[in-house]
Protein backbone atom coordinates (compact mmCIF):
# COMPACT_ATOMS: atom_id res chain seq x y z
CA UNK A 1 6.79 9.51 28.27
CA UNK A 2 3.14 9.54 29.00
CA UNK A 3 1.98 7.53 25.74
CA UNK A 4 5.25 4.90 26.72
CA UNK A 5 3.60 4.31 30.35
CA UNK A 6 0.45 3.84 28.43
CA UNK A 7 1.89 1.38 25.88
CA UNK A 8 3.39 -0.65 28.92
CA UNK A 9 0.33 -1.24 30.97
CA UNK A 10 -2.07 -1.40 28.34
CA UNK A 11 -2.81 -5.22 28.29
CA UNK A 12 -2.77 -6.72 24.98
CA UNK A 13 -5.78 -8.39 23.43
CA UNK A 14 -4.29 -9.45 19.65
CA UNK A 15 -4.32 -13.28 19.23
CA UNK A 16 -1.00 -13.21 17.26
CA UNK A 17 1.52 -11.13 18.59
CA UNK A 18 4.37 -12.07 15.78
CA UNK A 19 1.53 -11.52 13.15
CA UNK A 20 0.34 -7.87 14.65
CA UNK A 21 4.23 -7.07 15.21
CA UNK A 22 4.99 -7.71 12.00
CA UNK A 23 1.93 -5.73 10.41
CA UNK A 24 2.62 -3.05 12.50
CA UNK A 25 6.48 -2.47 11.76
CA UNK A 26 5.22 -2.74 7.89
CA UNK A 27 2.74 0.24 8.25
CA UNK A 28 5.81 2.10 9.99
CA UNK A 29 8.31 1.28 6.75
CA UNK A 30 5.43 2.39 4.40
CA UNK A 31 4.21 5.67 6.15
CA UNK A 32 7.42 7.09 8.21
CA UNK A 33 10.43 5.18 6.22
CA UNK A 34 13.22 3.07 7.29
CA UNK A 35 14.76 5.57 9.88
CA UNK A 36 11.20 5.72 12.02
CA UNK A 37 11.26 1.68 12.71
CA UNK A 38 12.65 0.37 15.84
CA UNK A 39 11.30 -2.08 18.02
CA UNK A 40 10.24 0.41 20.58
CA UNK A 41 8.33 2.45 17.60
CA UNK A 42 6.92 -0.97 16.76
CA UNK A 43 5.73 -1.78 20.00
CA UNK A 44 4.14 1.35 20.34
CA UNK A 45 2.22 0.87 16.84
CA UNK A 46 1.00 -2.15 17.64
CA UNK A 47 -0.25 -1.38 20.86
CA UNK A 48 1.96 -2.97 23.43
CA UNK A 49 4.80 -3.32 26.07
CA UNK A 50 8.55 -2.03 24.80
CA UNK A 51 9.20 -5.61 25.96
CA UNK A 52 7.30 -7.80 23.91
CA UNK A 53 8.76 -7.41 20.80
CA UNK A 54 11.86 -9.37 22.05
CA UNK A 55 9.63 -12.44 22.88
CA UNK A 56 9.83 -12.74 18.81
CA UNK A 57 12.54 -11.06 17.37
CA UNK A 58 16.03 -10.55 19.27
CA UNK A 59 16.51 -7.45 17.19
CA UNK A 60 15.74 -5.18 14.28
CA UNK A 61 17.52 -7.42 11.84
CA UNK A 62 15.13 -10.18 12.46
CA UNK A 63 11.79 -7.82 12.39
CA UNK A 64 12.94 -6.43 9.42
CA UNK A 65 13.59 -10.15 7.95
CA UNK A 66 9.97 -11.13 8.80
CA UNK A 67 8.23 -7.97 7.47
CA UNK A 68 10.27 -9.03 3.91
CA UNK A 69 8.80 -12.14 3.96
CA UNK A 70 5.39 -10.75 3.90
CA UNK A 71 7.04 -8.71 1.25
CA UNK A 72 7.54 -11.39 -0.97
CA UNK A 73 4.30 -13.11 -0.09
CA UNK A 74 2.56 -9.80 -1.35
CA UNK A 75 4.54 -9.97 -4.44
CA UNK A 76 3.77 -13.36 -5.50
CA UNK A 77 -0.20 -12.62 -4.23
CA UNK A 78 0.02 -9.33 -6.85
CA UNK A 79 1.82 -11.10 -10.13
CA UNK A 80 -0.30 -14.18 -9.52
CA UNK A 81 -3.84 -12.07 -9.88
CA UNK A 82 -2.59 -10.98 -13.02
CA UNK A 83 -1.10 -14.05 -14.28
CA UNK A 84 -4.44 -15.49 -13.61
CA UNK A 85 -6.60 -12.66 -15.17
CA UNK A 86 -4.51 -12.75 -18.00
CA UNK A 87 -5.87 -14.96 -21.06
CA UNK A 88 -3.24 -16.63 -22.61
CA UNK A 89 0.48 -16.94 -21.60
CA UNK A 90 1.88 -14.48 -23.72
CA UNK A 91 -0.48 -11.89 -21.87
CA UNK A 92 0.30 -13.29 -18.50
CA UNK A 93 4.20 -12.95 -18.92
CA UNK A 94 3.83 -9.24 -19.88
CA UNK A 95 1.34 -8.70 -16.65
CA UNK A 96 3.51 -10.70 -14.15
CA UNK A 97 6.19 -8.39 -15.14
CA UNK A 98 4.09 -5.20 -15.08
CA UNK A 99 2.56 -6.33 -11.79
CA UNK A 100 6.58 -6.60 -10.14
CA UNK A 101 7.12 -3.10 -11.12
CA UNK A 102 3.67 -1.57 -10.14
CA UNK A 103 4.37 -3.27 -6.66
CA UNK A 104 7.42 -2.06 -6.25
CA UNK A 105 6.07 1.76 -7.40
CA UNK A 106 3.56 0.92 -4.82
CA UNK A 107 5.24 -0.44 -1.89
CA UNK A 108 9.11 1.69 -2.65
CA UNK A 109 10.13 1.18 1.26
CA UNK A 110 9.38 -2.16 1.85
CA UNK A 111 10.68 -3.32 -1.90
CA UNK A 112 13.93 -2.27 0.03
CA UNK A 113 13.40 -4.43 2.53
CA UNK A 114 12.80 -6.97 0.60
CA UNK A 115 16.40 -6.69 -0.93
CA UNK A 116 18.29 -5.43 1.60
CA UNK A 117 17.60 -8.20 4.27
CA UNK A 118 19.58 -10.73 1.99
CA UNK A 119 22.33 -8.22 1.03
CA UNK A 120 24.83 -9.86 3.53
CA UNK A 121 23.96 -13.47 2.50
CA UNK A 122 25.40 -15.39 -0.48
CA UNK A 123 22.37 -16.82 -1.77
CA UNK A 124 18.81 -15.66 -3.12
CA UNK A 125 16.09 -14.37 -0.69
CA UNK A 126 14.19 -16.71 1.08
CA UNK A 127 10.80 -15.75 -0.33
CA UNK A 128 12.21 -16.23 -4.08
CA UNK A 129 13.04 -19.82 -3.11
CA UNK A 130 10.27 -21.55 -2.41
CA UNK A 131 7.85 -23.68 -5.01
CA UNK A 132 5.47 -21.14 -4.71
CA UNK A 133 7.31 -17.80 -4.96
CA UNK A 134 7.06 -14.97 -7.72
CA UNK A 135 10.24 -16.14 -8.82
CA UNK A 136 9.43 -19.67 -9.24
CA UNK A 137 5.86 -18.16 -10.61
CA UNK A 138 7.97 -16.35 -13.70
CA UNK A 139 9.90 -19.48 -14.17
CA UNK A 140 6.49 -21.60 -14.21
CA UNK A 141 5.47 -18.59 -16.56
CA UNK A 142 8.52 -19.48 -19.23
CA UNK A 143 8.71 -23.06 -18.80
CA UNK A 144 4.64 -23.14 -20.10
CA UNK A 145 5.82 -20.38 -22.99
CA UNK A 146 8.86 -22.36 -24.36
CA UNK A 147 7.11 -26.36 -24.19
CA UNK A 148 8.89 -29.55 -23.69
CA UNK A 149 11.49 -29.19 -26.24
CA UNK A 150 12.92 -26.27 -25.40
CA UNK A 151 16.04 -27.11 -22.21
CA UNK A 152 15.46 -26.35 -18.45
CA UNK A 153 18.97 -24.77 -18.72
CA UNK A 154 17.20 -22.06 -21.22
CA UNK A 155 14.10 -21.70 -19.40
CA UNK A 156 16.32 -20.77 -15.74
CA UNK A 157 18.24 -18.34 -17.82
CA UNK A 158 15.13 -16.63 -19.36
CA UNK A 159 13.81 -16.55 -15.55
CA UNK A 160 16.90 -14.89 -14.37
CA UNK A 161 16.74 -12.38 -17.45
CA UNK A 162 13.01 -11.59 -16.85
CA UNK A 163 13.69 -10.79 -12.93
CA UNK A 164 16.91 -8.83 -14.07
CA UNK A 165 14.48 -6.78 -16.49
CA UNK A 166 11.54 -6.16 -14.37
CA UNK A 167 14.19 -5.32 -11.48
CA UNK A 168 16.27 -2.59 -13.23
CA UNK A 169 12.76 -1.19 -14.56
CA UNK A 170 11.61 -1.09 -11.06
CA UNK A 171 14.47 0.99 -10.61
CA UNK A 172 14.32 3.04 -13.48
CA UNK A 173 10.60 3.86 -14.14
CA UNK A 174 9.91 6.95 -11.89
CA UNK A 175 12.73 8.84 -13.78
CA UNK A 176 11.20 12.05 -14.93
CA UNK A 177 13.52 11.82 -18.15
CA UNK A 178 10.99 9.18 -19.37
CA UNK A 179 8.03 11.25 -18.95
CA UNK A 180 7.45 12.35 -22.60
CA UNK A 181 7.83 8.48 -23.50
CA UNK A 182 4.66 7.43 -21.28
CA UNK A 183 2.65 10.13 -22.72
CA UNK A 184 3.34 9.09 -25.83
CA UNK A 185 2.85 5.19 -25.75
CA UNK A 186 -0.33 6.54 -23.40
CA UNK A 187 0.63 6.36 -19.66
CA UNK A 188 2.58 4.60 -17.10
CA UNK A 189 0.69 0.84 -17.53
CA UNK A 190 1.69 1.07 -21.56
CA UNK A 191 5.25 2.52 -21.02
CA UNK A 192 6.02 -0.82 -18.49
CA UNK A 193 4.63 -3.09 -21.71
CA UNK A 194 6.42 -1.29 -24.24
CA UNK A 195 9.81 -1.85 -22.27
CA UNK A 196 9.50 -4.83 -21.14
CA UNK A 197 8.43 -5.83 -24.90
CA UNK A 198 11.59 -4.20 -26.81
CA UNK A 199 13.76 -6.35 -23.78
CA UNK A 200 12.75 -9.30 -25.42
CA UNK A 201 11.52 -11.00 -22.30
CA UNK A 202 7.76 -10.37 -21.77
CA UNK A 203 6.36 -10.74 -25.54
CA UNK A 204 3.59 -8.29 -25.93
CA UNK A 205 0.64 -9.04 -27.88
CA UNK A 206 -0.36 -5.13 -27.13
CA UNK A 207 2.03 -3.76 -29.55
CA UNK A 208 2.23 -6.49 -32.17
């Protein structure tokens, strides 16, 4: 009760209240889990009145819809380092795609998020919609891979196959049943490669 009276009369010196909010409920998701964040907990994390959050979000829903949007924004940041490090396409597809599942091995809570706070709509996430979002980065990623000749028809449906594959490995890749497989390919980086490689979608110029 003591560190609540505290919160409430501490004045608050951040210049961006939505920003330091958001940050805050973020490092709650990654440290403590889904079940520690609530608006109060958030409020207390970042430092201020129980009220304020509700001068930017009506409710948990909408937090949780803004911390996935910094989600996605850290996503695209992530796959478009290695895209960019990368030295010719056929690299850069395989390190986009190892990039998605490292940050999702990195970040497993708010990866969640990230999914969960469209679960209830019909349509994709916002942060895979706009012209500069991972998703439109892997579909930039194919479009340069196939040329001119090849129809935008294919390239969407190679985009949607990639995601689907670097998705379901995201899923999959912490299984302890794959264990002897890493050590043998030589660790967790090589194993992503090598599957993504035998799916067909991110050629690999590693194992060739």
């Amino acid at each position: 009760m003591r560190d609540a009276a505290t919160a409430e009369n501490r004045p608050y010196h951040h210049g961006d209240l939505r920003r330091a909010l958001v940050e805050a409920a973020r490092r709650i998701l990654e440290n403590e889990g889904p079940s520690a964040l609530s608006l109060r907990a958030v409020a207390r994390e970042a430092g201020v009145s129980p009220a304020a959050p509700y001068h930017h979000f009506k409710d948990k829903g909408e937090l949780l819809d803004a911390v996935a949007h910094v989600g996605w924004d850290m996503l695209g940041d992530a796959m478009r380092a290695s895209r960019d490090g990368a030295p010719d396409v056929r690299h850069a597809m395989t390190e986009i795609g190892v990039a998605y599942v490292q940050f999702a091995q990195q970040h497993p809570a708010l990866y969640r998020v990230m999914y969960d706070a469209s679960r209830d709509k019909v349509s994709l996430p916002e942060g895979m919609k706009s012209e500069d979002s991972a998703y439109c980065l892997v579909q930039d990623a194919f479009r340069a891979a196939a040329g001119p000749e090849v129809p935008e028809m294919d390239v969407e449906l190679a985009t949607i196959a990639a995601w689907c594959a670097g998705h379901g490995l995201a899923e999959m890749s912490a299984f302890h049943q794959f264990d002897a497989l890493k050590d043998a390919v030589g660790g967790e980086e090589n194993f992503l490669r090598a599957v993504l490689s035998h799916m067909g979608m991110f050629p690999n110029p590693h194992l060739s």
